[in-house]
C-alpha atoms as a PDB file:
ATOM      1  CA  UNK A   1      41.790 -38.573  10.355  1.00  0.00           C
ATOM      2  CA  UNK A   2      40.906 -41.932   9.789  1.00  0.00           C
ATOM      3  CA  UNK A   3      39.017 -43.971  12.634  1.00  0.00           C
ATOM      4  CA  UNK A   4      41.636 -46.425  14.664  1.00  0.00           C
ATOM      5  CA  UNK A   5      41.884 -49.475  12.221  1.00  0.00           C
ATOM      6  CA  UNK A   6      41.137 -48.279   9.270  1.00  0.00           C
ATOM      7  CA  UNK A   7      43.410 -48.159   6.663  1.00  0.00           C
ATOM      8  CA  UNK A   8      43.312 -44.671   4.387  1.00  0.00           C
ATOM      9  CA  UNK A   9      42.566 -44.757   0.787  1.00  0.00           C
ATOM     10  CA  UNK A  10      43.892 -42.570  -1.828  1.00  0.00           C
ATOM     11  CA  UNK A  11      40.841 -41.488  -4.450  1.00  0.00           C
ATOM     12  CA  UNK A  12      42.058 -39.880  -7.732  1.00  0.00           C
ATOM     13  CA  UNK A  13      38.830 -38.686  -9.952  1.00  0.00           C
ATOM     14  CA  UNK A  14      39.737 -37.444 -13.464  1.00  0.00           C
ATOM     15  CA  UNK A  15      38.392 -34.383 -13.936  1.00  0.00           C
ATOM     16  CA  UNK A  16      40.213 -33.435 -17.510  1.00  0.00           C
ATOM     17  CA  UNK A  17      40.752 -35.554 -19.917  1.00  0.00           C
ATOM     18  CA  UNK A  18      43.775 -35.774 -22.239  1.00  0.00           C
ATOM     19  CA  UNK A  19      44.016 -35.460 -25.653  1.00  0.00           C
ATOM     20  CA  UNK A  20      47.012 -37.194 -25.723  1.00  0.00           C
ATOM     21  CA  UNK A  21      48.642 -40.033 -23.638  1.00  0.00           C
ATOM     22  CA  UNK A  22      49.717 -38.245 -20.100  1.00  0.00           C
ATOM     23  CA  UNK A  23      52.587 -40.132 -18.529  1.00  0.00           C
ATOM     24  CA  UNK A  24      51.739 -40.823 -14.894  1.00  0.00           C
ATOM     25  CA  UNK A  25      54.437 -43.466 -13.671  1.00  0.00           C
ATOM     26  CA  UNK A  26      54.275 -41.905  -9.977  1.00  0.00           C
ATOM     27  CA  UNK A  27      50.858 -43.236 -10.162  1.00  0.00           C
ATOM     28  CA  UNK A  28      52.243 -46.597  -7.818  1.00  0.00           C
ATOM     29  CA  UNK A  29      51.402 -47.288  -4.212  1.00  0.00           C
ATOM     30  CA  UNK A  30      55.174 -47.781  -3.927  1.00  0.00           C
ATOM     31  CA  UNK A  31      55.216 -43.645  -4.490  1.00  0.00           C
ATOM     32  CA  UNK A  32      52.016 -42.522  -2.786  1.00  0.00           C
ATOM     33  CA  UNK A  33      52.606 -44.151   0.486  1.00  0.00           C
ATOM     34  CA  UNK A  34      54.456 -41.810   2.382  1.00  0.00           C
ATOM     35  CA  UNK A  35      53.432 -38.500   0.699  1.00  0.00           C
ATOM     36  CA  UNK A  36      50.645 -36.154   2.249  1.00  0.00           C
ATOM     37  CA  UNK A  37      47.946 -34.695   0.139  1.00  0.00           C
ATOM     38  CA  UNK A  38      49.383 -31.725  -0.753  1.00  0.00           C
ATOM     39  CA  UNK A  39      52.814 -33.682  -2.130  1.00  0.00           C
ATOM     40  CA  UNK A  40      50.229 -36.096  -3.580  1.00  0.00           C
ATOM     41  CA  UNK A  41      48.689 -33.346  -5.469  1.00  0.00           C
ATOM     42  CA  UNK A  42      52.001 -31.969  -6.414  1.00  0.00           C
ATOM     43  CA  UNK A  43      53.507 -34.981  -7.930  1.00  0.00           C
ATOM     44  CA  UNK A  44      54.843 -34.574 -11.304  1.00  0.00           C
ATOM     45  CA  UNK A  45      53.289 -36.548 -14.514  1.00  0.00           C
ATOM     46  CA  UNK A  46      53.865 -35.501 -18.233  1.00  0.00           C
ATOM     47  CA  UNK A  47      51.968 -34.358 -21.057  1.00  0.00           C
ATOM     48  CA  UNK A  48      53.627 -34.431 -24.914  1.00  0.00           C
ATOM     49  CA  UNK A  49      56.949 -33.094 -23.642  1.00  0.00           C
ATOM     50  CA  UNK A  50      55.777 -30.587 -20.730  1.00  0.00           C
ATOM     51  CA  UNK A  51      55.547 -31.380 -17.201  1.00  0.00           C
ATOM     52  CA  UNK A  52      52.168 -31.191 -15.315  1.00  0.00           C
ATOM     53  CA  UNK A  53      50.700 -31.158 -11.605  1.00  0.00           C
ATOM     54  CA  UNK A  54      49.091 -34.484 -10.852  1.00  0.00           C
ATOM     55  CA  UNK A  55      46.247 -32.366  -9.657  1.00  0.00           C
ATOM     56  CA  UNK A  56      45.908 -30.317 -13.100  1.00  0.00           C
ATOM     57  CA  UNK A  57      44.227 -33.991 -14.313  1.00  0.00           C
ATOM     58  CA  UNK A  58      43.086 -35.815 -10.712  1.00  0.00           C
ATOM     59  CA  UNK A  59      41.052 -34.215  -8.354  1.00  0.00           C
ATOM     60  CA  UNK A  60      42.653 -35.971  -5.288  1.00  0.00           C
ATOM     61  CA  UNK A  61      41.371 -37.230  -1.665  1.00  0.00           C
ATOM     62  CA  UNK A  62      42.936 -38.155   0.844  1.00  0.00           C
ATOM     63  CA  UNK A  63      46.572 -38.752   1.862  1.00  0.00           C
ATOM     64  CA  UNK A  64      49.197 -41.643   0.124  1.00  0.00           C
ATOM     65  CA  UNK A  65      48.441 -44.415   0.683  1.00  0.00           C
ATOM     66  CA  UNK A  66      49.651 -48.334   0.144  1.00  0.00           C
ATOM     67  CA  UNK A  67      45.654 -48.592  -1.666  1.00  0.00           C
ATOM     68  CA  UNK A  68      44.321 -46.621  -4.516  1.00  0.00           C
ATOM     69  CA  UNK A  69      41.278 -46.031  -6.214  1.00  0.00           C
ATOM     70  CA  UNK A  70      41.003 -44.419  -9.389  1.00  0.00           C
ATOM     71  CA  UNK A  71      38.202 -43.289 -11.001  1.00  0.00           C
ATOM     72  CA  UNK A  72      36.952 -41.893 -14.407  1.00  0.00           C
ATOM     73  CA  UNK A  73      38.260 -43.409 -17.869  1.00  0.00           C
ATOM     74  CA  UNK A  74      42.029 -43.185 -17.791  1.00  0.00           C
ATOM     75  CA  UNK A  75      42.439 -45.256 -21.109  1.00  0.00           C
ATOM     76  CA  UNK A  76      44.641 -42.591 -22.183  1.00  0.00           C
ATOM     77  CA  UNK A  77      46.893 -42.293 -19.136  1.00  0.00           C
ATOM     78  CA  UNK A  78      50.015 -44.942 -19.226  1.00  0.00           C
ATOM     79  CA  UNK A  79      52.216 -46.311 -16.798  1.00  0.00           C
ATOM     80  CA  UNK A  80      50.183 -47.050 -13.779  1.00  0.00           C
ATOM     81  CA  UNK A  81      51.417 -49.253 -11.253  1.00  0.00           C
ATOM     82  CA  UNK A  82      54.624 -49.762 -13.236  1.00  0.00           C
ATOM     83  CA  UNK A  83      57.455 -51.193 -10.896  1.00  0.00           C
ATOM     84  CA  UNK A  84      55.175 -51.404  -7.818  1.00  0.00           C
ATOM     85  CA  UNK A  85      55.633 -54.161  -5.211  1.00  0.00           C
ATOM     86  CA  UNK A  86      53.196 -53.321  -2.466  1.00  0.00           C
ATOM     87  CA  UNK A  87      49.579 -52.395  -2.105  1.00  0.00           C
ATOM     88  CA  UNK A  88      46.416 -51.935  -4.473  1.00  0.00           C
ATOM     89  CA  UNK A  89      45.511 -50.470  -7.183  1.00  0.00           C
ATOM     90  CA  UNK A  90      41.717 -50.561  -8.074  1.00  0.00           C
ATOM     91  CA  UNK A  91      40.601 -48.516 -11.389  1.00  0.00           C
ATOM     92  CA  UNK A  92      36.747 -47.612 -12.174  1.00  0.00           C
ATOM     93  CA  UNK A  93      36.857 -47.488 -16.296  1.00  0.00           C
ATOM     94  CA  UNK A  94      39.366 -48.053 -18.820  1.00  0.00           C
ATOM     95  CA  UNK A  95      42.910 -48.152 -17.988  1.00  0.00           C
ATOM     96  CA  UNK A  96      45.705 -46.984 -20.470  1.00  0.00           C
ATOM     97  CA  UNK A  97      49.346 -48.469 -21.861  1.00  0.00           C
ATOM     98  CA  UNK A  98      51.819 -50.511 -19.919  1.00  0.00           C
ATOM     99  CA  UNK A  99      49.280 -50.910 -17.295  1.00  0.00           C
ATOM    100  CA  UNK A 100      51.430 -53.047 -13.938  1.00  0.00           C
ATOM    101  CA  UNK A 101      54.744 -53.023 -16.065  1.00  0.00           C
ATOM    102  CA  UNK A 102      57.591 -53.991 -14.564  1.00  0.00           C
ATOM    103  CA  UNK A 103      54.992 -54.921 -11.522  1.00  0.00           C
ATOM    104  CA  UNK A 104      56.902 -56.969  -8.649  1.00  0.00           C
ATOM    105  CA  UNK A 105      54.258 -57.138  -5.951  1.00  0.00           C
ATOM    106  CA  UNK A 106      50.796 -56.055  -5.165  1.00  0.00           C
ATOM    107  CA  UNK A 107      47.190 -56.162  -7.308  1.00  0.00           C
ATOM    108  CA  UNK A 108      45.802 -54.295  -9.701  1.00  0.00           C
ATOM    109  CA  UNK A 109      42.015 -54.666 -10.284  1.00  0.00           C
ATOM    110  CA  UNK A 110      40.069 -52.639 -13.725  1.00  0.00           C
ATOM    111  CA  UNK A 111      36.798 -52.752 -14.063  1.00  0.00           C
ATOM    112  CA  UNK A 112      36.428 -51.835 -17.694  1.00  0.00           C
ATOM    113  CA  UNK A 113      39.096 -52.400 -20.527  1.00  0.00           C
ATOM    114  CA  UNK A 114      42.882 -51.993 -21.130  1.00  0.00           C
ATOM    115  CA  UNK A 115      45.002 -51.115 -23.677  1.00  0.00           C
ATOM    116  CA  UNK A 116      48.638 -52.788 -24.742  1.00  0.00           C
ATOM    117  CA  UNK A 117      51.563 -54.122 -22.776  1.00  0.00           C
ATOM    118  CA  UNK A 118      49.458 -54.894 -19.342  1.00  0.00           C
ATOM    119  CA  UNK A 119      51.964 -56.498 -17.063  1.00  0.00           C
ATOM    120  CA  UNK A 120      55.052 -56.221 -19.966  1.00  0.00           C
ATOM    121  CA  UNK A 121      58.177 -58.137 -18.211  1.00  0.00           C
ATOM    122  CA  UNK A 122      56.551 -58.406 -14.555  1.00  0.00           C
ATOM    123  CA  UNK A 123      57.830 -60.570 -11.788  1.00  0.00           C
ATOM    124  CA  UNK A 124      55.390 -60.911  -9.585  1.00  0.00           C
ATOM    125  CA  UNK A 125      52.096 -59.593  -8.655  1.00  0.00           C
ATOM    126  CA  UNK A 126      48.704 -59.770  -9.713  1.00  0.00           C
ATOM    127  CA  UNK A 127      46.425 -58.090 -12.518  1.00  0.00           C
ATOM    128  CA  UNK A 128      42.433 -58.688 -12.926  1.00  0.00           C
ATOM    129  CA  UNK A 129      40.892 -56.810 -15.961  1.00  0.00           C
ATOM    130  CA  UNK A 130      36.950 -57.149 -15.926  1.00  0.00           C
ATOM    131  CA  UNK A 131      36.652 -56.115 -19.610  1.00  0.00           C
ATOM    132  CA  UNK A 132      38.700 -56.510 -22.700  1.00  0.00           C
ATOM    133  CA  UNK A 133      42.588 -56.484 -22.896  1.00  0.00           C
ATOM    134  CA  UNK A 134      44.939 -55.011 -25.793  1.00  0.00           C
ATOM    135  CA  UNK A 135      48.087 -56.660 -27.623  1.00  0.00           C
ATOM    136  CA  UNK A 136      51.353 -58.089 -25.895  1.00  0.00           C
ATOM    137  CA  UNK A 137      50.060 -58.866 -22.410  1.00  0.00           C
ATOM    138  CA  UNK A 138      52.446 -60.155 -20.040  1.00  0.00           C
ATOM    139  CA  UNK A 139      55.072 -59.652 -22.923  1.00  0.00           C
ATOM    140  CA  UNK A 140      58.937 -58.406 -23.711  1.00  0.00           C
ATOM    141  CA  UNK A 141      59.437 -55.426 -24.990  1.00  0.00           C
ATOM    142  CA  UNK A 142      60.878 -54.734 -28.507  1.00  0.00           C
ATOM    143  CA  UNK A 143      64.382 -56.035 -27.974  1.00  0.00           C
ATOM    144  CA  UNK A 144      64.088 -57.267 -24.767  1.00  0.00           C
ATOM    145  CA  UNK A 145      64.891 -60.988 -24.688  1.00  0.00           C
ATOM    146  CA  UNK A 146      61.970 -62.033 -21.528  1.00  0.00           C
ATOM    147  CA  UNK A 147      58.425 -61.076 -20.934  1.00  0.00           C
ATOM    148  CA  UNK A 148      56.723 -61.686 -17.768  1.00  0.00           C
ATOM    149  CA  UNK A 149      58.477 -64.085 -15.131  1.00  0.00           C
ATOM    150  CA  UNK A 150      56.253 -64.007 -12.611  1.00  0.00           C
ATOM    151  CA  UNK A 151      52.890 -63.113 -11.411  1.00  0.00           C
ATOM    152  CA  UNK A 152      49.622 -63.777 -12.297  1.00  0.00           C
ATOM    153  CA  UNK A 153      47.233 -62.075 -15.205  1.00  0.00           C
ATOM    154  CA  UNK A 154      43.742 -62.888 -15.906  1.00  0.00           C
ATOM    155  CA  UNK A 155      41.539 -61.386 -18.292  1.00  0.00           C
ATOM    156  CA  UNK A 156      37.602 -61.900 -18.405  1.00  0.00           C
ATOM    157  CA  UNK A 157      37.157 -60.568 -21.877  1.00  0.00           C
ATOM    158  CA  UNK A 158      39.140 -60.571 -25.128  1.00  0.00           C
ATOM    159  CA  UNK A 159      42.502 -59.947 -25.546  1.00  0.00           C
ATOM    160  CA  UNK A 160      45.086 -58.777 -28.319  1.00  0.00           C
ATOM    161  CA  UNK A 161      48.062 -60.281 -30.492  1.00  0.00           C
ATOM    162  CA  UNK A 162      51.188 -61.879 -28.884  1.00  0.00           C
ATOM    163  CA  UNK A 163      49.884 -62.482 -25.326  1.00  0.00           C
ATOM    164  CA  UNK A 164      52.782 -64.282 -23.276  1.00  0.00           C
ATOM    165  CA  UNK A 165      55.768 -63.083 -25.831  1.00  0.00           C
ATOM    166  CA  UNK A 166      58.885 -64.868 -24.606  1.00  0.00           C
ATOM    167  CA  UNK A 167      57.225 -65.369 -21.178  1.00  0.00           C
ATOM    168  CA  UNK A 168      59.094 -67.571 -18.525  1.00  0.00           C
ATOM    169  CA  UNK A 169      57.207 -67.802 -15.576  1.00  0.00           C
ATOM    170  CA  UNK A 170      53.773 -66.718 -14.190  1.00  0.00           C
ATOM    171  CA  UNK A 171      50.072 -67.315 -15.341  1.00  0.00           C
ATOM    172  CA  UNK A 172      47.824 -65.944 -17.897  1.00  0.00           C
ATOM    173  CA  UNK A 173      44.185 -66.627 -18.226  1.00  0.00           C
ATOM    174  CA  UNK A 174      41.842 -65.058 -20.688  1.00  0.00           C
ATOM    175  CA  UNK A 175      37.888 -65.775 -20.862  1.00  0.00           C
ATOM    176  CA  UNK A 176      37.510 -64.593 -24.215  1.00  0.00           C
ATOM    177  CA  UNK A 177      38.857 -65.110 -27.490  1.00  0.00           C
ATOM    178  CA  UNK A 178      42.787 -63.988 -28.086  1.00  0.00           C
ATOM    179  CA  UNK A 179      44.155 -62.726 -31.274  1.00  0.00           C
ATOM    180  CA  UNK A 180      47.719 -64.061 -33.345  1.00  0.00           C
ATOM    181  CA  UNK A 181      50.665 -65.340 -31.960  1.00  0.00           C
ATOM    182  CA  UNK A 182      49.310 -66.378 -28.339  1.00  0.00           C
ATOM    183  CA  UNK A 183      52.869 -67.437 -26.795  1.00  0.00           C
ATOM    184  CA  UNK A 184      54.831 -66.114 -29.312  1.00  0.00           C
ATOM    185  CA  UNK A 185      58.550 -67.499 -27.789  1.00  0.00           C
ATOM    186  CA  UNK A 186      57.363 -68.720 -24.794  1.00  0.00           C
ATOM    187  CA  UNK A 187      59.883 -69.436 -22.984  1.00  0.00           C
ATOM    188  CA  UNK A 188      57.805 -70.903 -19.888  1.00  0.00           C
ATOM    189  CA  UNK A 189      54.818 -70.115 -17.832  1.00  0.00           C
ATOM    190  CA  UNK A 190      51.534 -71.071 -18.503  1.00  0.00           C
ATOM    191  CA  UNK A 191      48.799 -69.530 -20.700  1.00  0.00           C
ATOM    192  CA  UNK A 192      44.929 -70.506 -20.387  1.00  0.00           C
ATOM    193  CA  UNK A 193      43.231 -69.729 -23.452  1.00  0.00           C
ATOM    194  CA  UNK A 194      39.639 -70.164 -22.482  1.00  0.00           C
ATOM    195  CA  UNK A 195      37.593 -68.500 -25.302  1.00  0.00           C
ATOM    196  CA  UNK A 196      39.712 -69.906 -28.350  1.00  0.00           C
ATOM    197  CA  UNK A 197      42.434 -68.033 -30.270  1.00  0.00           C
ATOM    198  CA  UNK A 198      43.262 -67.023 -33.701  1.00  0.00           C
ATOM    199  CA  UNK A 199      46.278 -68.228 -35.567  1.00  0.00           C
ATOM    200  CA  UNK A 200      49.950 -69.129 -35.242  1.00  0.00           C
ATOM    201  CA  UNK A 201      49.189 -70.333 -31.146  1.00  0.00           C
ATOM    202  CA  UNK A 202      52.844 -70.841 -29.709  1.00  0.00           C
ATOM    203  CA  UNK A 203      54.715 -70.062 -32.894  1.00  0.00           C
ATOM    204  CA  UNK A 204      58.594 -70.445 -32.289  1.00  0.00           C
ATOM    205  CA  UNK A 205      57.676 -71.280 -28.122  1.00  0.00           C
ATOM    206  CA  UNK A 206      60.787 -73.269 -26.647  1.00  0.00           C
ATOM    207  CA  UNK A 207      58.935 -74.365 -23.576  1.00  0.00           C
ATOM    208  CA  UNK A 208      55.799 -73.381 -21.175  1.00  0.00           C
ATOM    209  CA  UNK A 209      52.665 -74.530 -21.479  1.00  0.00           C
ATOM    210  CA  UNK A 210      49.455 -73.274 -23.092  1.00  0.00           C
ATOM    211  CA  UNK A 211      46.177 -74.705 -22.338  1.00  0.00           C
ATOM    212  CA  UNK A 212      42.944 -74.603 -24.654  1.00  0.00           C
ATOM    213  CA  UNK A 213      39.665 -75.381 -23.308  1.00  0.00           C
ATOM    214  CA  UNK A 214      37.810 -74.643 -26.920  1.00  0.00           C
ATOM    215  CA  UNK A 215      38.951 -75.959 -29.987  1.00  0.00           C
ATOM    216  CA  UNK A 216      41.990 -74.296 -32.234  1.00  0.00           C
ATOM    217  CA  UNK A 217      43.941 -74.070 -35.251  1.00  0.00           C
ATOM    218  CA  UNK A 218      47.549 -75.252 -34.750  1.00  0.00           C
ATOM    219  CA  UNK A 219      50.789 -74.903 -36.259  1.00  0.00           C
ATOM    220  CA  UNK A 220      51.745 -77.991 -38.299  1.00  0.00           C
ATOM    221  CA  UNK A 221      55.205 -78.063 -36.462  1.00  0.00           C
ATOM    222  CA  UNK A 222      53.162 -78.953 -33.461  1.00  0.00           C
ATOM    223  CA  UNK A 223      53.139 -82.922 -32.730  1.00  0.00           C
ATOM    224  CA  UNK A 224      50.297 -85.420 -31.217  1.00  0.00           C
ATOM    225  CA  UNK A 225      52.022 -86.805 -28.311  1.00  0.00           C
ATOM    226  CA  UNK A 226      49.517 -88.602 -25.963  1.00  0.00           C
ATOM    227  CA  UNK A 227      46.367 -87.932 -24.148  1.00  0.00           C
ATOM    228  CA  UNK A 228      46.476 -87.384 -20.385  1.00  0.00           C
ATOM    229  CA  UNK A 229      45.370 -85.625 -17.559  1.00  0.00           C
ATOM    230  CA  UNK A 230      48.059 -83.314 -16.139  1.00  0.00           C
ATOM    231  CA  UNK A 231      48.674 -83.440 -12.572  1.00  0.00           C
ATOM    232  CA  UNK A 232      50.099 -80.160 -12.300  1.00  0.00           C
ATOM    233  CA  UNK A 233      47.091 -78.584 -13.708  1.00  0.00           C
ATOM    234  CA  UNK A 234      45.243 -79.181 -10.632  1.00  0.00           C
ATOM    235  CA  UNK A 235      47.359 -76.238  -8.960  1.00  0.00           C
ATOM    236  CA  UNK A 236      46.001 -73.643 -11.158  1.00  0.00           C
ATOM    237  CA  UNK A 237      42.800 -74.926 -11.261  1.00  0.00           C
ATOM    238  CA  UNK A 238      43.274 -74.090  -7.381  1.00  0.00           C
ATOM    239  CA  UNK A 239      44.556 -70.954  -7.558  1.00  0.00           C
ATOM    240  CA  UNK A 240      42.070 -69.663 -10.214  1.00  0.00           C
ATOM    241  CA  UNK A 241      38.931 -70.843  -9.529  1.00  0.00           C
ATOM    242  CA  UNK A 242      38.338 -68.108  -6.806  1.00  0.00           C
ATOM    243  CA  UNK A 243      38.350 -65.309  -9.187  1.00  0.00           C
ATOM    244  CA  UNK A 244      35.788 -67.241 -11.215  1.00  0.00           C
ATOM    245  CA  UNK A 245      38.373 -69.167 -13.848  1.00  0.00           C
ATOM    246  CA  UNK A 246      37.317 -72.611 -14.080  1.00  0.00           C
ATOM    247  CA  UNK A 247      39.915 -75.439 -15.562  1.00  0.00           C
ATOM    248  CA  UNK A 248      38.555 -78.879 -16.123  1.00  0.00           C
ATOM    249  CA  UNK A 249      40.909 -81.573 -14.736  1.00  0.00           C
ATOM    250  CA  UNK A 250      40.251 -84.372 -16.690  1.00  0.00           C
ATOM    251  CA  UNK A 251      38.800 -87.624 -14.603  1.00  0.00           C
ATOM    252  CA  UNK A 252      35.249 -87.930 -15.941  1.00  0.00           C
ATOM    253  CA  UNK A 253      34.844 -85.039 -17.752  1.00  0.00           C
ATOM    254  CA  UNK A 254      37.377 -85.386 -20.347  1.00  0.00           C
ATOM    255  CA  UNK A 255      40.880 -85.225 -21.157  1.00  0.00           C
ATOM    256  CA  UNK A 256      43.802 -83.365 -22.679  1.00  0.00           C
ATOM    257  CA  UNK A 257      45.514 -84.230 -25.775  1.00  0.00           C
ATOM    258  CA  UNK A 258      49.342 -83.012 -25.882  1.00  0.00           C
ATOM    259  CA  UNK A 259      51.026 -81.390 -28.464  1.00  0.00           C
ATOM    260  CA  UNK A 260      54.123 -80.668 -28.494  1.00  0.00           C
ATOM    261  CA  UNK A 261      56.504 -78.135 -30.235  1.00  0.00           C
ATOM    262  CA  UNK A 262      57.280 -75.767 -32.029  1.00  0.00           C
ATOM    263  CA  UNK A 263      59.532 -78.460 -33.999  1.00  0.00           C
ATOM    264  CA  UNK A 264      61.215 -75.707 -36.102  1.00  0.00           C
ATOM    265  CA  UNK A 265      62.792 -74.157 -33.310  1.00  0.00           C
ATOM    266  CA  UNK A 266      63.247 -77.160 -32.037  1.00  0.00           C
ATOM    267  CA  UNK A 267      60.951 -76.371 -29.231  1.00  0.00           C
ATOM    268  CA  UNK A 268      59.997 -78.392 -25.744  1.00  0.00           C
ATOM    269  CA  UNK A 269      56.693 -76.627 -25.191  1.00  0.00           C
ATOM    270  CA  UNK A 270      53.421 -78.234 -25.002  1.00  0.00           C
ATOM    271  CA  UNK A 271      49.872 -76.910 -26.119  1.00  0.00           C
ATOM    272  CA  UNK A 272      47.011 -78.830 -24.157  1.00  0.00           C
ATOM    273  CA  UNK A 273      44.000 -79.257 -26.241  1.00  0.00           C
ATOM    274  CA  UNK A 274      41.135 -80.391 -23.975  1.00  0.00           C
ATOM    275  CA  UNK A 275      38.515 -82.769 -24.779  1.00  0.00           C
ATOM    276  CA  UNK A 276      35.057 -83.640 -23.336  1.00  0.00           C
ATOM    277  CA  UNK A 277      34.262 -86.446 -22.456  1.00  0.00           C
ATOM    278  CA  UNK A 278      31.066 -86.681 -24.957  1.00  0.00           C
ATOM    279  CA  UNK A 279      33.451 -86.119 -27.999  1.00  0.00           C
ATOM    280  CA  UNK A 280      36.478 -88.784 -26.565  1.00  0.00           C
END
């Protein structure tokens, strides 16, 4: 029993490893919270098309609990954290597919990388990844006409095509360098491309805002529309500079040259280019 005023911590350690993806959308705080160890070790997750013991993959500790820890390299187990709205999730390795879909509440934290989807149509919430990220982060899915409206995503290494797909709301913010189609849609919301990105950067976005802090290649259907220094931007720069994302502000260091598009939807978005100061 814990000690008075200490909260309990669930500890799943993967002791076999799939060889395919194992479906494991009980894995949410939301779920675990007020189940005992032995109902924790009994809930039901699915490999190919047979049903499995959670314990046939985790070895488990502890009783549910609003904060998890998983350890081991789950990069092939999908679904974590989708739909939560409470609690924490923290995972030591890789993480799998559609990592915090749905997500409405709560934080996710990965120490290594992800795979695709991470956060696909979330509301709210928040998701750190520590290594690299994989395709259509914060995005719809197939058919689906919104991606993420809410929440907040940040990535400290690389991440994949289509980050931000018809996004409306919320915050992305990658370190490294992103792949094509970076706001693909975009719809609103903000993206923070700190490391640079490949081609076709807001292709077809109707509004929302994407910020680049290095320089890159834009769409010709993207217009020069003046330099400034955001106000707004000063908010994020606020709300992201604890978890070690730094946004310049303009002032004395530089400033931002708008663009905005896409023309050929026509489009109201804006891509912020900025510009030091030395090279004004």
């Amino acid at each position: 029993m814990p000690a008075v005023g200490m909260t309990s911590k669930t500890v799943l350690t993967l002791k076999v490893h799939p060889h395919v993806p194992l479906e494991a959308e009980v894995l949410t705080p939301d779920v675990l919270a007020s189940l005992g160890h032995d109902a924790v070790r009994a809930l039901p997750v699915v490999l190919g098309k047979r049903q499995h013991r959670l314990d046939d993959f985790f070895e488990v500790e502890g009783p549910g609990s609003e904060e998890m820890e998983i350890r081991g390299d789950v990069g092939r187990v999908k679904w974590i954290g989708r739909g939560m709205t409470r609690g924490r999730i923290a995972i030591a390795g890789n993480a799998g597919m559609h990592l915090g879909a749905y997500m409405k509440g709560g934080t996710i934290e990965v120490t290594g990388n992800t795979s695709d989807w991470v956060g696909a149509e979330m509301t709210g919430g928040a998701i750190h990844i520590r290594g690299d990220a994989g395709g259509q982060i914060g995005a719809a899915y197939r058919g689906s006409l919104t991606g993420m409206s809410g929440g907040t995503i940040l990535i400290e290494g690389s991440a994949g095509i289509e980050i931000g797909m018809r996004m409306r709301r919320g915050i992305i913010a990658v370190k490294g360098r992103v792949r094509d189609f970076a706001g693909l849609q975009m719809k609103g919301g903000t993206i923070v491309l700190m490391g640079g990105a490949e081609i076709r950067t807001g292709a077809w976005m109707v509004r929302g805002t994407i910020v680049a802090l290095t320089p890159i290649r834009l769409l010709p259907t993207f217009t020069k529309a003046c330099a400034y220094d955001p106000a707004f931007l000063r908010l994020y720069a606020n709300h992201l500079r604890p978890f070690g994302f730094r946004v310049p502000v303009g002032g004395q260091d530089g400033t931002y040259q708008r663009y905005t598009g896409d023309t050929s939807v026509p489009g109201k978005g804006e891509i912020l280019l900025w510009q030091p100061r030395e090279s004004c």
